[in-house]
Protein backbone atom coordinates (compact mmCIF):
# COMPACT_ATOMS: atom_id res chain seq x y z
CA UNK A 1 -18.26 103.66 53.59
CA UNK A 2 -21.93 104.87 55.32
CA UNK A 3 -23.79 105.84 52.44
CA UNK A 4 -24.43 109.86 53.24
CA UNK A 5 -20.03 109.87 52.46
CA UNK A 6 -20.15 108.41 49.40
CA UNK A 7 -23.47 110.04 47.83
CA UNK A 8 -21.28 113.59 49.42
CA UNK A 9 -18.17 112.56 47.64
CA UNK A 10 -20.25 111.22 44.63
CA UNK A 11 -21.98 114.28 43.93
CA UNK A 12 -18.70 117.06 44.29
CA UNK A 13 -17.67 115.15 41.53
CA UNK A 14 -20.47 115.46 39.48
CA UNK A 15 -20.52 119.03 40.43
CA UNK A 16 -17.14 119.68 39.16
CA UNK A 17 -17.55 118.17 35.49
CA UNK A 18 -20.91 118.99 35.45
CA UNK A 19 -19.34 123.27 34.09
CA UNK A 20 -17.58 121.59 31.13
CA UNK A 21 -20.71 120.20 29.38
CA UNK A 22 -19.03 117.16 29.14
CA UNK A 23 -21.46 114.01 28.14
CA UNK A 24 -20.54 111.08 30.87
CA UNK A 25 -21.73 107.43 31.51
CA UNK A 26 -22.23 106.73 35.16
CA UNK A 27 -22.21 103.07 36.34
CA UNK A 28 -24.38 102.10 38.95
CA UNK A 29 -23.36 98.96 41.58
CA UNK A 30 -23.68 95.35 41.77
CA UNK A 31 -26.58 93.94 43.82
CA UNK A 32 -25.17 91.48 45.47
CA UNK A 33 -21.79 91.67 47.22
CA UNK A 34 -22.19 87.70 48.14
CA UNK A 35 -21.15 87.04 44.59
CA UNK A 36 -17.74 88.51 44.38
CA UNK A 37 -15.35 85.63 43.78
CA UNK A 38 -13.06 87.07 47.06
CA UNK A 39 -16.01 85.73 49.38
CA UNK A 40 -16.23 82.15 50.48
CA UNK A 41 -18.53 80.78 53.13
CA UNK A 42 -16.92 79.18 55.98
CA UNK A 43 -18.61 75.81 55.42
CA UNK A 44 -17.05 75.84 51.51
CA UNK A 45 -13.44 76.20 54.09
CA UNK A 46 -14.44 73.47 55.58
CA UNK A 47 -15.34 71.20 52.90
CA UNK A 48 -11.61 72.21 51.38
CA UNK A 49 -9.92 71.46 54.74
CA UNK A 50 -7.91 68.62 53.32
CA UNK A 51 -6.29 70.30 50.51
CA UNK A 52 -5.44 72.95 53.63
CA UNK A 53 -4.32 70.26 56.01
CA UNK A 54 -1.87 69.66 52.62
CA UNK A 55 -0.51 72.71 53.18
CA UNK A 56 -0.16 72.11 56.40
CA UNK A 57 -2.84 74.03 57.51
CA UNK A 58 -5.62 73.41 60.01
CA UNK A 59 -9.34 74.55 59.36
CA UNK A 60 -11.08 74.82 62.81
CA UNK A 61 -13.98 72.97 63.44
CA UNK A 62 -16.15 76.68 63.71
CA UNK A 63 -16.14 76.58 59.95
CA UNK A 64 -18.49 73.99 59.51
CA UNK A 65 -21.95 74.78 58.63
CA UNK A 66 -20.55 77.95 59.07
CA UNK A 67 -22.31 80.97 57.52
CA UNK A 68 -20.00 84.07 57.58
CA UNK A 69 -18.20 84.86 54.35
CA UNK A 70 -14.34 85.26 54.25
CA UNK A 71 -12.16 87.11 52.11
CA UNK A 72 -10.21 84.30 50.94
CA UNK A 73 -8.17 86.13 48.67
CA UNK A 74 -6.35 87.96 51.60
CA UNK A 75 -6.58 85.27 54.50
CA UNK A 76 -6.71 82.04 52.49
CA UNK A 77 -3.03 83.22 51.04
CA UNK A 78 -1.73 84.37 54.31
CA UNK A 79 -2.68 81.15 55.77
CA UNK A 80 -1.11 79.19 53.07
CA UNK A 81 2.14 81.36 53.50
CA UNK A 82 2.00 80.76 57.30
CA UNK A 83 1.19 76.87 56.85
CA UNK A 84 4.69 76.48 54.88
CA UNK A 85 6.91 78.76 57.09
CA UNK A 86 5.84 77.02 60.80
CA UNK A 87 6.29 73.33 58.72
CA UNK A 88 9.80 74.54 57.66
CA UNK A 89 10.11 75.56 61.16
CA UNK A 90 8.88 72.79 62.94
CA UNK A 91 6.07 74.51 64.85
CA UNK A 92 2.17 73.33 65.07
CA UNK A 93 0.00 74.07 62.38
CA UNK A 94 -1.45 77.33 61.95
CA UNK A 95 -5.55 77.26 62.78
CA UNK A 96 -8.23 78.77 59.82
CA UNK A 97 -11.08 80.23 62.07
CA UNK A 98 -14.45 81.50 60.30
CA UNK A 99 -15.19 83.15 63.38
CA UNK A 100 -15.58 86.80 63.40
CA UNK A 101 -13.98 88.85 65.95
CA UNK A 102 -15.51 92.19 65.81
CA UNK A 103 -13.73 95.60 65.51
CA UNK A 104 -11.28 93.81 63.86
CA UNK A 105 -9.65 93.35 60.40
CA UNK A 106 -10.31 89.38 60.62
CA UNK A 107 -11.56 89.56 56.55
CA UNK A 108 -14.85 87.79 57.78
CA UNK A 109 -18.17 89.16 57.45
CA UNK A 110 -21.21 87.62 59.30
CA UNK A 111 -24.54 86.54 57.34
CA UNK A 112 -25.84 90.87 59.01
CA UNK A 113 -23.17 92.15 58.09
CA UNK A 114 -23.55 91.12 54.26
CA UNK A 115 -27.06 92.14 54.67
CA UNK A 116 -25.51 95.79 55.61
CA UNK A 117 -23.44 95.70 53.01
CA UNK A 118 -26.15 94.88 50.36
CA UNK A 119 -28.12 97.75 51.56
CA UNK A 120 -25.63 99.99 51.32
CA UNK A 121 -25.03 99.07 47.75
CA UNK A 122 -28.87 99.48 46.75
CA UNK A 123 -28.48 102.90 48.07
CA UNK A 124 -25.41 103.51 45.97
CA UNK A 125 -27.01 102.01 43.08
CA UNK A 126 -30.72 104.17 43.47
CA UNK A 127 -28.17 107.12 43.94
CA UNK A 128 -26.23 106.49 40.59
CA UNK A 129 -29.38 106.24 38.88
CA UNK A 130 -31.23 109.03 40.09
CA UNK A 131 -27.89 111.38 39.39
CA UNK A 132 -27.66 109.90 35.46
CA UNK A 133 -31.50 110.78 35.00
CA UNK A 134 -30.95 114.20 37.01
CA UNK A 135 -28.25 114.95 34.49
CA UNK A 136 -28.81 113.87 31.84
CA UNK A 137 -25.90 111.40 31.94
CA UNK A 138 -25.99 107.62 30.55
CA UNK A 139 -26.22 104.39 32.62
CA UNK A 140 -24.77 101.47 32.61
CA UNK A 141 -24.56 98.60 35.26
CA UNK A 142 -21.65 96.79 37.13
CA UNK A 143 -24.02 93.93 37.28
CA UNK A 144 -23.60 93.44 33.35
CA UNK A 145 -20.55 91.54 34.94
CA UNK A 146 -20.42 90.92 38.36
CA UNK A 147 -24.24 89.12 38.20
CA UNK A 148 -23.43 87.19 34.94
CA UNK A 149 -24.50 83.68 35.62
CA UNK A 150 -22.00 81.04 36.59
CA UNK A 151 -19.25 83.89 37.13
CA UNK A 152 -18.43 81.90 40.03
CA UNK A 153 -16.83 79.40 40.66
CA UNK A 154 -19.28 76.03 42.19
CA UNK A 155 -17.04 75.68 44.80
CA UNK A 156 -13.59 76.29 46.52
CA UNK A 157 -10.36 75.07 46.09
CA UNK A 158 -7.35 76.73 47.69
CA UNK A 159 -4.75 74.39 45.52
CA UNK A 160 -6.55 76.05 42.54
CA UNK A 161 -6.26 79.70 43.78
CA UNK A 162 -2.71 79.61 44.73
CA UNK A 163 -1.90 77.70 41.45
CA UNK A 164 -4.12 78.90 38.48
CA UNK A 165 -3.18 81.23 36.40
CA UNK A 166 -7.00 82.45 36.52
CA UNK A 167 -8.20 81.42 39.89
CA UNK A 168 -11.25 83.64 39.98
CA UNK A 169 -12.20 83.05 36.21
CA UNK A 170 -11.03 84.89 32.90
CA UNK A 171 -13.16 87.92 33.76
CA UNK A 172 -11.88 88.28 37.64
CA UNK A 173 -8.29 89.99 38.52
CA UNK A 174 -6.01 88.68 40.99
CA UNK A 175 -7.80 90.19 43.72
CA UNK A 176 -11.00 88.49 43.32
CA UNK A 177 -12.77 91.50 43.50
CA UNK A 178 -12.14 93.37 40.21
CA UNK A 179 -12.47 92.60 36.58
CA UNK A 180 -9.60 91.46 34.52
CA UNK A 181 -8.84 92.81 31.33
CA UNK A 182 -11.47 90.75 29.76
CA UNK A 183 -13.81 92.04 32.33
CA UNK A 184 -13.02 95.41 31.35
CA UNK A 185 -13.86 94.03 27.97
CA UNK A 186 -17.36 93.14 28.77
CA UNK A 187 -17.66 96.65 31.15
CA UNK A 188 -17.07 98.52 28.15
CA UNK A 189 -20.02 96.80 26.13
CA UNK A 190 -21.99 97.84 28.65
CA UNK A 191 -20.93 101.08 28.86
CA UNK A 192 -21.27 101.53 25.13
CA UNK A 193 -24.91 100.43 25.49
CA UNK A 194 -25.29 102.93 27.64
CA UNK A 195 -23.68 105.66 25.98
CA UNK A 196 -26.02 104.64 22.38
CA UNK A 197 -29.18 104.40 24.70
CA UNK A 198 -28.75 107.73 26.04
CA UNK A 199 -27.03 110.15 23.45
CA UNK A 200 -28.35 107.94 20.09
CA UNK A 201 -24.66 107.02 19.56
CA UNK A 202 -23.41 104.26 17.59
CA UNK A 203 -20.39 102.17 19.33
CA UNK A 204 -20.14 99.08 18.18
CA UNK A 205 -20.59 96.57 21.12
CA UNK A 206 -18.55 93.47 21.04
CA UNK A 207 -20.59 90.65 18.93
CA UNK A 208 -20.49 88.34 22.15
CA UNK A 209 -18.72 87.85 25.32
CA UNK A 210 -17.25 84.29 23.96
CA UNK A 211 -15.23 86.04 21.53
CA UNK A 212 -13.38 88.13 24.16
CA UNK A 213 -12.40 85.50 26.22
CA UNK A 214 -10.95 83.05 23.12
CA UNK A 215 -8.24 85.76 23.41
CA UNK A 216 -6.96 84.48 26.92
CA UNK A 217 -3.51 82.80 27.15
CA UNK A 218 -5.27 79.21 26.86
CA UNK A 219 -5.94 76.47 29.57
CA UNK A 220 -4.62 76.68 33.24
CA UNK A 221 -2.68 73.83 34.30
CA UNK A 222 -3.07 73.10 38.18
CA UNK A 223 -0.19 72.08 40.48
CA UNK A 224 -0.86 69.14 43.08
CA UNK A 225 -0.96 70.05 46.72
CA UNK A 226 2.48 69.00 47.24
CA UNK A 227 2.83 71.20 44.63
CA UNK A 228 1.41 74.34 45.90
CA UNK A 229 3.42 73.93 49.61
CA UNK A 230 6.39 74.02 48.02
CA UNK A 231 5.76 77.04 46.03
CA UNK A 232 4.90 78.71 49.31
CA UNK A 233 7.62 77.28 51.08
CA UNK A 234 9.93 79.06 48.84
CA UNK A 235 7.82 82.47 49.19
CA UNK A 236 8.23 82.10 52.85
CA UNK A 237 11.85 81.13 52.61
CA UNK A 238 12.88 84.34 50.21
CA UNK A 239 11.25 86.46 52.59
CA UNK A 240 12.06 85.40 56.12
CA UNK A 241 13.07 87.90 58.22
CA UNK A 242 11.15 90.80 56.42
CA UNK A 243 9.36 93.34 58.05
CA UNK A 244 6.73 95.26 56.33
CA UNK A 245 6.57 98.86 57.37
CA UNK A 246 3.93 99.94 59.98
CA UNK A 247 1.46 101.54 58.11
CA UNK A 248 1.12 98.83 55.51
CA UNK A 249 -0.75 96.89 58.40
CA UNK A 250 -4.40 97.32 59.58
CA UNK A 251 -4.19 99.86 62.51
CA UNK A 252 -0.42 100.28 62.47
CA UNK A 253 -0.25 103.77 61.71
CA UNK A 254 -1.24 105.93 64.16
CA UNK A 255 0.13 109.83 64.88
CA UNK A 256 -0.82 111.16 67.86
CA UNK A 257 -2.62 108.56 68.84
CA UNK A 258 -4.94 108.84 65.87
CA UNK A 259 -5.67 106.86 63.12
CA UNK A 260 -3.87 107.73 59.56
């Protein structure tokens, strides 16, 4: 979203609590979108493309010392998905391009467009800011998780993301963009040091991060390739045949010739 929408949108907002006196705790953005778990370099594809050519799935040669940063947890999956229906099927193997193909919903971003996107957050953040101090509101920072150190993963492993129970960590969701309940957890810490810094409160913060995450469900067990095909084989099986309905895809809605 250009930044002049969102700082529009931000601020009606603000504008219509601002009547009930209510106190509030705003929280700015992360700084650097590069470290959400859902991005993966193309080169970090290519290093994986054995556990993909397990699946049946062919990473093209582009992706090597590729720079551009995929959203893995949308087009590593549908590749996976596609790898075990054309094997079922006896067709070739589907090709994993890192290419980006612009104007298009290809899930890759190029080294300038990450630098756009990193702008645009600063400016969200600056704007956040600015609005708490304006208002007299508290701050607190996404970055209290999404720039904790070693939040992600060293490298990539598609076996592991279609398997694990956790594939982006204890503290990611599914999605591999937003926190789990235990990131929640540590959000709220933040937010309660906020909250005591600004109005001289007294939440009690959790005594450490560690402590939250002894409450998850234990160790993840990881299938084998062979493993992981087969699991998608059966996705692809119990939904052959299905249609999804138009507007559920990227630019598949349209009325009267517009966008909806």
């Amino acid at each position: 979203m250009p930044f002049p929408f969102y700082a529009a949108a931000y601020n009606a907002v603000l504008d219509a609590i601002a009547p009930s006196n209510a106190k509030a705790v705003l929280f700015g953005m992360p700084k650097d979108a590069r470290g959400i778990h859902a991005f993966r370099q193309g080169h970090e594809l290519w290093a994986n493309r054995a556990e993909f050519a397990a699946l049946h799935v062919d990473v093209s040669p582009d992706c090597e010392n590729n720079e551009n940063w995929i959203n893995v947890s949308i087009k590593s999956l549908n590749m996976a998905f596609t790898g075990a229906f054309t094997s079922a099927n006896g067709f070739p193997n589907p090709v994993y391009s890192c290419a980006d193909i612009p104007g298009t919903p290809d899930q890759v971003l190029t080294p300038s467009d990450m630098a756009f996107v990193n702008a645009t957050l600063a400016q969200m953040q600056a704007h956040v800011r600015a609005q708490a101090t304006a208002r007299g509101y508290a701050f607190a920072d996404l970055g209290a998780l999404f720039e904790r150190s070693g939040l992600k993963p060293a490298t990539y492993s598609v076996v592991q993301q279609l398997t694990s129970r956790t594939p982006y960590g204890a503290l990611i969701s599914l999605d591999g963009v937003h926190p789990s309940l235990f990131g929640h957890l540590v959000l709220a810490v933040e937010a309660a040091r906020g909250i005591n810094a600004q109005y001289g409160s007294h939440f009690a913060a959790a005594k450490s991060i560690a402590s939250l995450r002894a409450v998850d469900e234990g160790p993840t067990e990881l299938m084998s390739a062979s493993q992981a095909l087969e699991m998608a084989r059966a996705v692809a099986r119990e939904h052959r045949g299905m249609q999804l309905p138009a507007c559920s895809m990227p630019g598949g809605c349209r009325v009267d010739g517009k966008m909806r």
